[in-house]
Protein backbone atom coordinates (compact mmCIF):
# COMPACT_ATOMS: atom_id res chain seq x y z
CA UNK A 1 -14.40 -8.78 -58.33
CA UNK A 2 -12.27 -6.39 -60.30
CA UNK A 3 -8.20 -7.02 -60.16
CA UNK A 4 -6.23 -4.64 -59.40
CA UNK A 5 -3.53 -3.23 -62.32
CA UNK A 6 -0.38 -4.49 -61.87
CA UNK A 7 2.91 -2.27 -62.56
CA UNK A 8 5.29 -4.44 -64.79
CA UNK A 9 7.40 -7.22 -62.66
CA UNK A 10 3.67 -7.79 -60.76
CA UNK A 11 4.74 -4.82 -58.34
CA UNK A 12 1.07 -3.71 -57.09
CA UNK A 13 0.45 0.01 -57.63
CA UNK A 14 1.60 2.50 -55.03
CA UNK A 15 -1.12 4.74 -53.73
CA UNK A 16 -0.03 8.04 -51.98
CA UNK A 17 -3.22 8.68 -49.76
CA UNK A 18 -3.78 11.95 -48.38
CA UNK A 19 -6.81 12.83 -45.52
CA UNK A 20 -6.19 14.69 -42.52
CA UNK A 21 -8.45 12.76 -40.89
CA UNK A 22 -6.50 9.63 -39.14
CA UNK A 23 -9.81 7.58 -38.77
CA UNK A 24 -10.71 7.84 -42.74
CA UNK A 25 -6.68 7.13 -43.73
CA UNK A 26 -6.59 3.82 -41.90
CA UNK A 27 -10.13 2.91 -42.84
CA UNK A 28 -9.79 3.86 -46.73
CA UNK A 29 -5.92 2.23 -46.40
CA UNK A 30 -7.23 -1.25 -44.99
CA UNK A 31 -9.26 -1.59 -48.20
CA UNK A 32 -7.18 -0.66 -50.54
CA UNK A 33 -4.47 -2.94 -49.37
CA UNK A 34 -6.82 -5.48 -49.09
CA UNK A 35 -7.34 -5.26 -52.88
CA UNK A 36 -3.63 -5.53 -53.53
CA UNK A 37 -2.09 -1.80 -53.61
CA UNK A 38 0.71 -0.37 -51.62
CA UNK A 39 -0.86 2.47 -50.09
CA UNK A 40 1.86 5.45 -48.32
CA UNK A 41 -0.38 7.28 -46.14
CA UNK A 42 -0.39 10.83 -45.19
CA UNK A 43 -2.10 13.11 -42.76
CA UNK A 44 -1.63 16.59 -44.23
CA UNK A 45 -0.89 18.22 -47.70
CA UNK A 46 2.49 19.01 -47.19
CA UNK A 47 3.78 16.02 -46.02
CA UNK A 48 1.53 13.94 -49.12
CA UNK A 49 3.86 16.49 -51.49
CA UNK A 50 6.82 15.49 -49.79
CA UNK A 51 6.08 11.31 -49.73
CA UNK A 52 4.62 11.73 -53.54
CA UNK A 53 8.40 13.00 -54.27
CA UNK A 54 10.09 10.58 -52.91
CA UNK A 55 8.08 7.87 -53.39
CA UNK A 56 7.08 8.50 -57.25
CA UNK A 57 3.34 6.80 -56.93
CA UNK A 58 1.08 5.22 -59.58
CA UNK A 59 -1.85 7.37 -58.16
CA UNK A 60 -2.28 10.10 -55.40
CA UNK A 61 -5.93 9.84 -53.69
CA UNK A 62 -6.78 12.96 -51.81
CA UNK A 63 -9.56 14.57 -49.35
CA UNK A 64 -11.04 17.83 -50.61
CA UNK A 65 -11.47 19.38 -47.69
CA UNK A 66 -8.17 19.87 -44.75
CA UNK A 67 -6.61 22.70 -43.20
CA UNK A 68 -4.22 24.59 -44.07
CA UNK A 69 -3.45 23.07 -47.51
CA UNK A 70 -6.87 21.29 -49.06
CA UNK A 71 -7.06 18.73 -51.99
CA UNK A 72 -7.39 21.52 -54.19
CA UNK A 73 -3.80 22.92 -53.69
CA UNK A 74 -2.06 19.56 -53.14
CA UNK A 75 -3.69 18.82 -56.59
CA UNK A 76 -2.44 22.58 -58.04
CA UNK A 77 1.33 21.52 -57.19
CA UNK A 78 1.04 18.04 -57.99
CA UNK A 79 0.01 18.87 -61.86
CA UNK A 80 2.61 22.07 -61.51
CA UNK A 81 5.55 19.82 -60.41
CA UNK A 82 7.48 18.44 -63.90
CA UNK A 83 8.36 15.68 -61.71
CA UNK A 84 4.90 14.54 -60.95
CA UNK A 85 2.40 15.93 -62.91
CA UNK A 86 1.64 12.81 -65.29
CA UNK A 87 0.24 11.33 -61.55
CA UNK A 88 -3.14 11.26 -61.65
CA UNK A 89 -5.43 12.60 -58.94
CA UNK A 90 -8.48 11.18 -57.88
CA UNK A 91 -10.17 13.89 -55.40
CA UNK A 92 -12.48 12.50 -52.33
CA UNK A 93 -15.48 14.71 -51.90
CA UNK A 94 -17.41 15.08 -48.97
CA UNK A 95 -20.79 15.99 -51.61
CA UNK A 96 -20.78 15.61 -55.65
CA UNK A 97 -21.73 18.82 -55.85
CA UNK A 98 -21.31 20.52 -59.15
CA UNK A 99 -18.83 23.39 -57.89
CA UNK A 100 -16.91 20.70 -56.11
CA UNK A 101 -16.43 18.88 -59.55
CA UNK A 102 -15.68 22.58 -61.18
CA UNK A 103 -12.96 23.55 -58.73
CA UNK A 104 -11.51 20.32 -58.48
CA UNK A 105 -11.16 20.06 -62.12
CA UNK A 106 -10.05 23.51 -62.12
CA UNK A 107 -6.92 22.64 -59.87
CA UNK A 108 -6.18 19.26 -62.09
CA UNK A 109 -8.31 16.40 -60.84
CA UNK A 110 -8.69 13.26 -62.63
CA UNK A 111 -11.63 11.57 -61.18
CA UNK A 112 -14.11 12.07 -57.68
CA UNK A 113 -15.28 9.88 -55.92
CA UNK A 114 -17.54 10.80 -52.61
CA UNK A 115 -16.48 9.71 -49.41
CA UNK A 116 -19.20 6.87 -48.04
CA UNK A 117 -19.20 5.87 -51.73
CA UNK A 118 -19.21 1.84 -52.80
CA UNK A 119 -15.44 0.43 -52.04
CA UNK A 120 -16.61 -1.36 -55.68
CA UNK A 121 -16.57 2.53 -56.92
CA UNK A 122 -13.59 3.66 -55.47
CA UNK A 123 -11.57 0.37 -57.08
CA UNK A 124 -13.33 0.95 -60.42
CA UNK A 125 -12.14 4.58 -60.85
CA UNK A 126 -8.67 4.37 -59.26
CA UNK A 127 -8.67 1.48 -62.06
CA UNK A 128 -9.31 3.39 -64.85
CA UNK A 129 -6.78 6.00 -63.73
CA UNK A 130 -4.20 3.29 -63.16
CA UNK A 131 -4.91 2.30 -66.94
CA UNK A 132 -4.89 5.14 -68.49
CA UNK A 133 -1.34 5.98 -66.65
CA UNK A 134 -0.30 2.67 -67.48
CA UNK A 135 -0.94 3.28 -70.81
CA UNK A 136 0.32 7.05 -71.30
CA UNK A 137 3.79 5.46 -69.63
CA UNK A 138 4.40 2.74 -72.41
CA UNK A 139 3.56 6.12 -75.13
CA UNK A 140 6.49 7.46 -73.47
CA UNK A 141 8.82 4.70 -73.14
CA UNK A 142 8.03 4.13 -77.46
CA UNK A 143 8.65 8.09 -77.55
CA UNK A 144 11.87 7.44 -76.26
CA UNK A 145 13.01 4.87 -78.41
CA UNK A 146 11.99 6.65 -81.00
CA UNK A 147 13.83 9.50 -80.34
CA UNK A 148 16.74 7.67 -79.49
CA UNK A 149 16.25 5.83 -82.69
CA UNK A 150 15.57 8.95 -84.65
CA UNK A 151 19.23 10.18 -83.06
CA UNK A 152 20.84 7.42 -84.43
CA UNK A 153 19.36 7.90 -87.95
CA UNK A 154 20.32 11.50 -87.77
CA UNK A 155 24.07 10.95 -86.96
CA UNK A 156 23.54 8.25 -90.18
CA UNK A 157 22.06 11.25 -92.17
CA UNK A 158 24.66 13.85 -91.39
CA UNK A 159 27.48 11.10 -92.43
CA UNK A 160 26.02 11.23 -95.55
CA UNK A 161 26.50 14.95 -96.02
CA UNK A 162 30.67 15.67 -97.57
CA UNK A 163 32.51 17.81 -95.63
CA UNK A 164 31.93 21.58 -95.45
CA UNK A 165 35.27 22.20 -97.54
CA UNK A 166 36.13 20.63 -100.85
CA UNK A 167 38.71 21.50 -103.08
CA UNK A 168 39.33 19.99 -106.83
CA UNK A 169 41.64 21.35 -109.60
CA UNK A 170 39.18 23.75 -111.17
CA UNK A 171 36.91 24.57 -108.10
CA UNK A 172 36.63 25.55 -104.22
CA UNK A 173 33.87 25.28 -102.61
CA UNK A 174 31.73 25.67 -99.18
CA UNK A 175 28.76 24.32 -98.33
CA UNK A 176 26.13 24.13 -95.08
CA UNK A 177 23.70 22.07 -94.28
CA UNK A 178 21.07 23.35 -92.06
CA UNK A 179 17.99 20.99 -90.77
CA UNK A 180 15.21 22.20 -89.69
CA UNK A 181 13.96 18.62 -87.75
CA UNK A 182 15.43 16.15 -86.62
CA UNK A 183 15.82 14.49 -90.18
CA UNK A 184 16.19 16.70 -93.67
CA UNK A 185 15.02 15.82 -97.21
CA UNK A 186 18.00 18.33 -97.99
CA UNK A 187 21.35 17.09 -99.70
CA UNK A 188 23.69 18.07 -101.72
CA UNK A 189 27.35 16.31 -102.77
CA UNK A 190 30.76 17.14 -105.15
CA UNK A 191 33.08 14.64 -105.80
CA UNK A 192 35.33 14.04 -108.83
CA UNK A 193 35.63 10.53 -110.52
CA UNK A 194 37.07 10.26 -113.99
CA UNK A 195 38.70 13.48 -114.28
CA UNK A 196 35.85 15.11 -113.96
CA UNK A 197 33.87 17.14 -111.14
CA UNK A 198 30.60 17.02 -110.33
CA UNK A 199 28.46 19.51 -107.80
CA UNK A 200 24.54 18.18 -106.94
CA UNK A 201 22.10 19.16 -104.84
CA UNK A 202 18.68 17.70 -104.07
CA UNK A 203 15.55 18.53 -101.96
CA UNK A 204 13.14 15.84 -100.99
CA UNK A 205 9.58 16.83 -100.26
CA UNK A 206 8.64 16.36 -96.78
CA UNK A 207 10.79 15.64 -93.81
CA UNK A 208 11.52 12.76 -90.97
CA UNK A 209 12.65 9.16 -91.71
CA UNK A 210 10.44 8.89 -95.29
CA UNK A 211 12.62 11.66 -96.67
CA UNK A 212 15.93 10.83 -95.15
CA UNK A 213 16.09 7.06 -96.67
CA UNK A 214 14.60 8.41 -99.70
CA UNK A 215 17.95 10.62 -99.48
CA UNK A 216 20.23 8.02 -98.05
CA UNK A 217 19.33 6.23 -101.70
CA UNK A 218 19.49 8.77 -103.38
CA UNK A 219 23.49 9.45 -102.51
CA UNK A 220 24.06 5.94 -103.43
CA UNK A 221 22.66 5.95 -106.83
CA UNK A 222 24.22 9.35 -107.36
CA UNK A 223 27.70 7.94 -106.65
CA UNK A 224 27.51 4.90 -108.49
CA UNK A 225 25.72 5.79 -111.85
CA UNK A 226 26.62 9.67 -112.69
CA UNK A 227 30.08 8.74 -114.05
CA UNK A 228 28.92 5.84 -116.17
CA UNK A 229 26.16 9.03 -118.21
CA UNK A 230 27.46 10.53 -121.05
CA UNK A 231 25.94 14.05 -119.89
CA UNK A 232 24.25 15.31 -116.56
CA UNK A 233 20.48 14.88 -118.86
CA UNK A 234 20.83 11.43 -118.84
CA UNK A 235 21.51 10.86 -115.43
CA UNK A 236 18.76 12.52 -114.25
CA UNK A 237 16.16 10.68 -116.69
CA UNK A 238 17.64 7.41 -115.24
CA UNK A 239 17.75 8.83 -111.65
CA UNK A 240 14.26 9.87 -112.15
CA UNK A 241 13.10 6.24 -113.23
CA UNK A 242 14.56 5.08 -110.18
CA UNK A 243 13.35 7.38 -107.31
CA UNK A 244 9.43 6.78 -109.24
CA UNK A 245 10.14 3.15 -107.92
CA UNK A 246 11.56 3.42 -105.03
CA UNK A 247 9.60 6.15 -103.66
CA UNK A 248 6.18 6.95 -102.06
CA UNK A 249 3.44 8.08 -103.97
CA UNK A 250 3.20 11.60 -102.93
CA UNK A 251 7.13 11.86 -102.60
CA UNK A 252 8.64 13.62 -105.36
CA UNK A 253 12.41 15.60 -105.46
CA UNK A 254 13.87 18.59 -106.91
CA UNK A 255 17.45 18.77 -107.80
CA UNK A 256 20.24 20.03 -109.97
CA UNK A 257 23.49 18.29 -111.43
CA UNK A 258 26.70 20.19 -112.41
CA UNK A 259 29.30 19.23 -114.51
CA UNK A 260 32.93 20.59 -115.03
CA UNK A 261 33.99 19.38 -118.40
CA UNK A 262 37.32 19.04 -119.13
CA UNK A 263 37.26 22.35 -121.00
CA UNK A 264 36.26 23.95 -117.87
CA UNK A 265 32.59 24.54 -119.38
CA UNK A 266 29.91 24.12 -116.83
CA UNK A 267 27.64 21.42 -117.86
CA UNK A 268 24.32 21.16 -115.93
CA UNK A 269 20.56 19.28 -115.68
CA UNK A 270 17.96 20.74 -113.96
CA UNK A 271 14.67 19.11 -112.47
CA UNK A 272 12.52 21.81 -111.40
CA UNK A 273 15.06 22.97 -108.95
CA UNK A 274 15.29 26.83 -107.93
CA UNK A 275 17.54 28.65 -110.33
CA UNK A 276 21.16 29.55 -108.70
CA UNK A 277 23.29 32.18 -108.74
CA UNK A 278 26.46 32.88 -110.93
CA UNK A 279 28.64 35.82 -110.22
CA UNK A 280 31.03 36.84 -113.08
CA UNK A 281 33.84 38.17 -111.98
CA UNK A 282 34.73 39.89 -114.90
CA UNK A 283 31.47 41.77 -115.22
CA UNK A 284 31.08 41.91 -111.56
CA UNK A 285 27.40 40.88 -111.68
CA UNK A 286 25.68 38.01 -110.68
CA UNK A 287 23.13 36.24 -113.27
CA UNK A 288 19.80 34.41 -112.12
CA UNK A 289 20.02 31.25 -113.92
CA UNK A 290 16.76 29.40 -114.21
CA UNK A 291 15.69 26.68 -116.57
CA UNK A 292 12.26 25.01 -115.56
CA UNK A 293 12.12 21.45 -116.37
CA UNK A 294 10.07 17.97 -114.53
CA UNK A 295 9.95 16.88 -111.01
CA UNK A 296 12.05 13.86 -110.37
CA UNK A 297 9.85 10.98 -109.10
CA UNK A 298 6.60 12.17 -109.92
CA UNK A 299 6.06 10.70 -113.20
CA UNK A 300 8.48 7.96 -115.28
CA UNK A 301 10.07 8.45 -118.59
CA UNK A 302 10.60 12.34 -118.18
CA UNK A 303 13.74 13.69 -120.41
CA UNK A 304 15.47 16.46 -119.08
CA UNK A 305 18.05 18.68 -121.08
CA UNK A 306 21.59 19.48 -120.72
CA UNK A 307 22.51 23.36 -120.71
CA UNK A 308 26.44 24.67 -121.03
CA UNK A 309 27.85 27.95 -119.36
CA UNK A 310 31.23 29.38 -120.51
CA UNK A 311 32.88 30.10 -116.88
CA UNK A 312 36.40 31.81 -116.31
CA UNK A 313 38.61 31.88 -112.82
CA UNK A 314 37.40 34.16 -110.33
CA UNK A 315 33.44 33.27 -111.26
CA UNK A 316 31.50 31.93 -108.12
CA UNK A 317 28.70 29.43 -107.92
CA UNK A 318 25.87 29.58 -105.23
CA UNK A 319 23.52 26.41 -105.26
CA UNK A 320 20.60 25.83 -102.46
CA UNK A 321 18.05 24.48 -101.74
CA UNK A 322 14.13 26.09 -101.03
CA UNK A 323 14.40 26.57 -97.78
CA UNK A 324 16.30 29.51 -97.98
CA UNK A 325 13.80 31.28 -100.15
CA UNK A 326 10.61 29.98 -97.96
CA UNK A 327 12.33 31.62 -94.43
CA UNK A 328 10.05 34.45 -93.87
CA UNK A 329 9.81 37.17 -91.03
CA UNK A 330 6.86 37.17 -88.86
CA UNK A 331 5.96 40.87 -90.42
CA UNK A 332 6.12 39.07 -94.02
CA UNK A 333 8.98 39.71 -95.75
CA UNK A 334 10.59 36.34 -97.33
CA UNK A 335 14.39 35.93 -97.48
CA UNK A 336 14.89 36.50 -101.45
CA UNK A 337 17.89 35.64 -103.34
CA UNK A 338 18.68 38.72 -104.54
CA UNK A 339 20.27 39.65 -100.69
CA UNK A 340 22.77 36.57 -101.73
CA UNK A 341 22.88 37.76 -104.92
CA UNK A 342 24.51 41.20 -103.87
CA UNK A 343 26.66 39.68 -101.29
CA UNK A 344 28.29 37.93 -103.86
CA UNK A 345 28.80 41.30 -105.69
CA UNK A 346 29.87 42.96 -102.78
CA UNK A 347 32.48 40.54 -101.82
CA UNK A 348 35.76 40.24 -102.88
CA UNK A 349 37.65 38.13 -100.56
CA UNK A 350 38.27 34.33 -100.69
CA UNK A 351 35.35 31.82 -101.28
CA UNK A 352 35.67 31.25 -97.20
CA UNK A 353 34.82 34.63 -96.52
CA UNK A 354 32.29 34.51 -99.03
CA UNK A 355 30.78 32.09 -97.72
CA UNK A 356 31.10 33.16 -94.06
CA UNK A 357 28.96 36.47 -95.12
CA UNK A 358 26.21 34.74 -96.90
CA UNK A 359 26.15 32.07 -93.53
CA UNK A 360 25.69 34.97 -91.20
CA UNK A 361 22.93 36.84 -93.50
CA UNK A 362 20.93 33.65 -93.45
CA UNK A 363 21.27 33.13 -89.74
CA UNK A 364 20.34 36.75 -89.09
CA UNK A 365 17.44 36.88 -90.78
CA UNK A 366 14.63 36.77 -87.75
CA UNK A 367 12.55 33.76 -89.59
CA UNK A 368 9.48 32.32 -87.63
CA UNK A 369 9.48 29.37 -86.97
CA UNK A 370 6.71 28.49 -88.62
CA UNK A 371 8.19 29.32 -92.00
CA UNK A 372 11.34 27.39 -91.00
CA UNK A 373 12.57 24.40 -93.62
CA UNK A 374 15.42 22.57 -93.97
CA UNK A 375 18.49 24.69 -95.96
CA UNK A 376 21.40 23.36 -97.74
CA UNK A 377 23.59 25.66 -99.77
CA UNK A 378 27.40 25.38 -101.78
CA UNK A 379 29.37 28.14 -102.94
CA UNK A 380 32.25 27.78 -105.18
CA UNK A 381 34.58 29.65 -106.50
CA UNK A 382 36.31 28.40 -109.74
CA UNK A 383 40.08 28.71 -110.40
């Protein structure tokens, strides 16, 4: 004899029967409560909507064929309603006819079963219905937790991020941090330890929880081993040995470290990061600075070089991440950094305002969101 599912805490399933028929509802009742489910009976459509609602069943067993609202509507609402639509249906059919199963399907039907059928029939498909709903109900109870879980590690993430406004004797600076999921392989950081201040910004390919601990280690090593390098090169051959242990093998990172010597030179490593932007203020033109170099992560033992730029008060910084670049319109057209380029040229107010332009040009720009990514970006000004 086959057992009936039981709901956790051995509750038996409830069964929301529907049949206008009074004779068939106590007859088809009696023998499902004699296999162990708690069966709500109802004699019309409406009022099998109305007990389904209030009663939340495992299972809703309807007849085809009643007046003025017939199996095939109840089933309609029941799939339409948010509240009830993961219930599954299982139709009773007065003939398996092939249009019956089309129309019944058609409306939202799980499973038939003819009327006059084997009880044994009846159990074994409101069984597999039962299962499958048990199962699909634990799916969304660990979808849950995850999410909650995936909440908590964001609120981790974004404690990692330094706040939007930093200020140090040589700089100003304003930064975002935009995710496009739930977690970001973005990051970026400025701090100044020893006199001296550094700027650094990262991208970590892929997204979700592999990229954000890959991040979450990668702000630890940046804070404890940059100020023991003698130059930004060095750190990022060491930081590269590290991440090619620590990290998957297809995860890899881009990123860029900036130093502020004490003579107010700008001292900086890249790792194929996307070149940034320097506006001289002097000139009042902005310079694409680009200097290819390896992947961190992807291979050990890379060297990486250090470069110098002569800056002067007044000059502004922009630093960002892909993201920005990869936003495209649905028509096409990719956001390119020359439209930051000639805000920074076209802007002479304080590095806030600055900033507040170039925020509002990004977030205008109609991206799909398709060609979304995550976007992290600094601008500083330098006294």
């Amino acid at each position: 004899m086959q057992e009936t599912s039981q709901k956790p805490g051995n509750q038996p399933p409830r069964i929301v029967l529907i049949d206008d028929n009074t004779n068939d509802v106590t007859v088809t009742r009696r023998v499902l409560e004699r296999r162990g489910y708690d069966v709500v009976p109802a004699t019309s459509g409406e009022e099998g909507l109305r007990l389904a609602s209030q009663v939340n069943p495992d299972a809703i067993v309807v007849d085809y064929r009643m007046p003025v609202m017939d199996g095939f509507e109840v089933t309609r609402r029941v799939k339409s309603d948010a509240r009830l639509q993961t219930i599954p249906v299982l139709m009773l059919t007065g003939a398996d006819t092939p249009q019956h199963v089309v129309d019944g399907l058609g409306a939202g039907a799980d499973d038939f079963v003819t009327k006059g059928s084997d009880a044994e029939v009846l159990f074994a498909r409101l069984g597999a219905l039962l299962r499958v709903k048990a199962y699909q109900d634990e799916l969304r109870r660990v979808n849950q937790r995850m999410s909650r879980d995936l909440q908590i590690a964001r609120r981790v993430q974004e404690a990692l991020v330094p706040a939007a406004s930093f200020d140090a004797p040589r700089i100003e600076a304003r930064s975002a941090y935009i995710p496009s999921e739930t977690l970001s392989g973005d990051f970026y950081d400025y701090f100044v330890q020893e006199g001296l201040t550094y700027l650094f910004v990262a991208d970590v390919s892929g997204h979700g929880l592999p990229a954000a601990i890959l991040v979450s280690l990668l702000k630890s090593y940046l804070r404890t081993e940059a100020p023991t390098e003698s130059s930004p090169a060095a750190f990022m051959s060491r930081l590269n040995d590290f991440l090619f242990t620590v990290s998957l093998p297809a995860q890899f990172a881009t990123a860029q470290l900036l130093r502020i010597d004490e003579e107010g030179c700008l001292v900086y490593a890249n790792a194929a990061h996307p070149p940034f932007l320097l506006y001289r203020h002097k000139d009042r033109r902005t310079d694409i600075v680009e200097y290819p170099s390896h992947l961190l992560g992807a291979l050990p033992g890379m060297a990486y070089e250090d470069c110098r730029l002569a800056i002067e008060p007044g000059d502004t910084l922009f630093i960002y991440t892909d993201g920005l670049t990869d936003r495209r319109t649905a028509g096409g057209e990719f956001y390119s950094i020359e439209r930051v380029a000639r805000l920074l040229e076209e802007s002479s107010g304080t590095v806030g305002e600055v900033y507040d332009r170039i925020y509002a040009d990004i977030c205008s720009f109609a991206a799909t969101e398709e060609f979304k990514d995550d976007i992290a970006f600094v601008v500083t000004r330098f006294h």
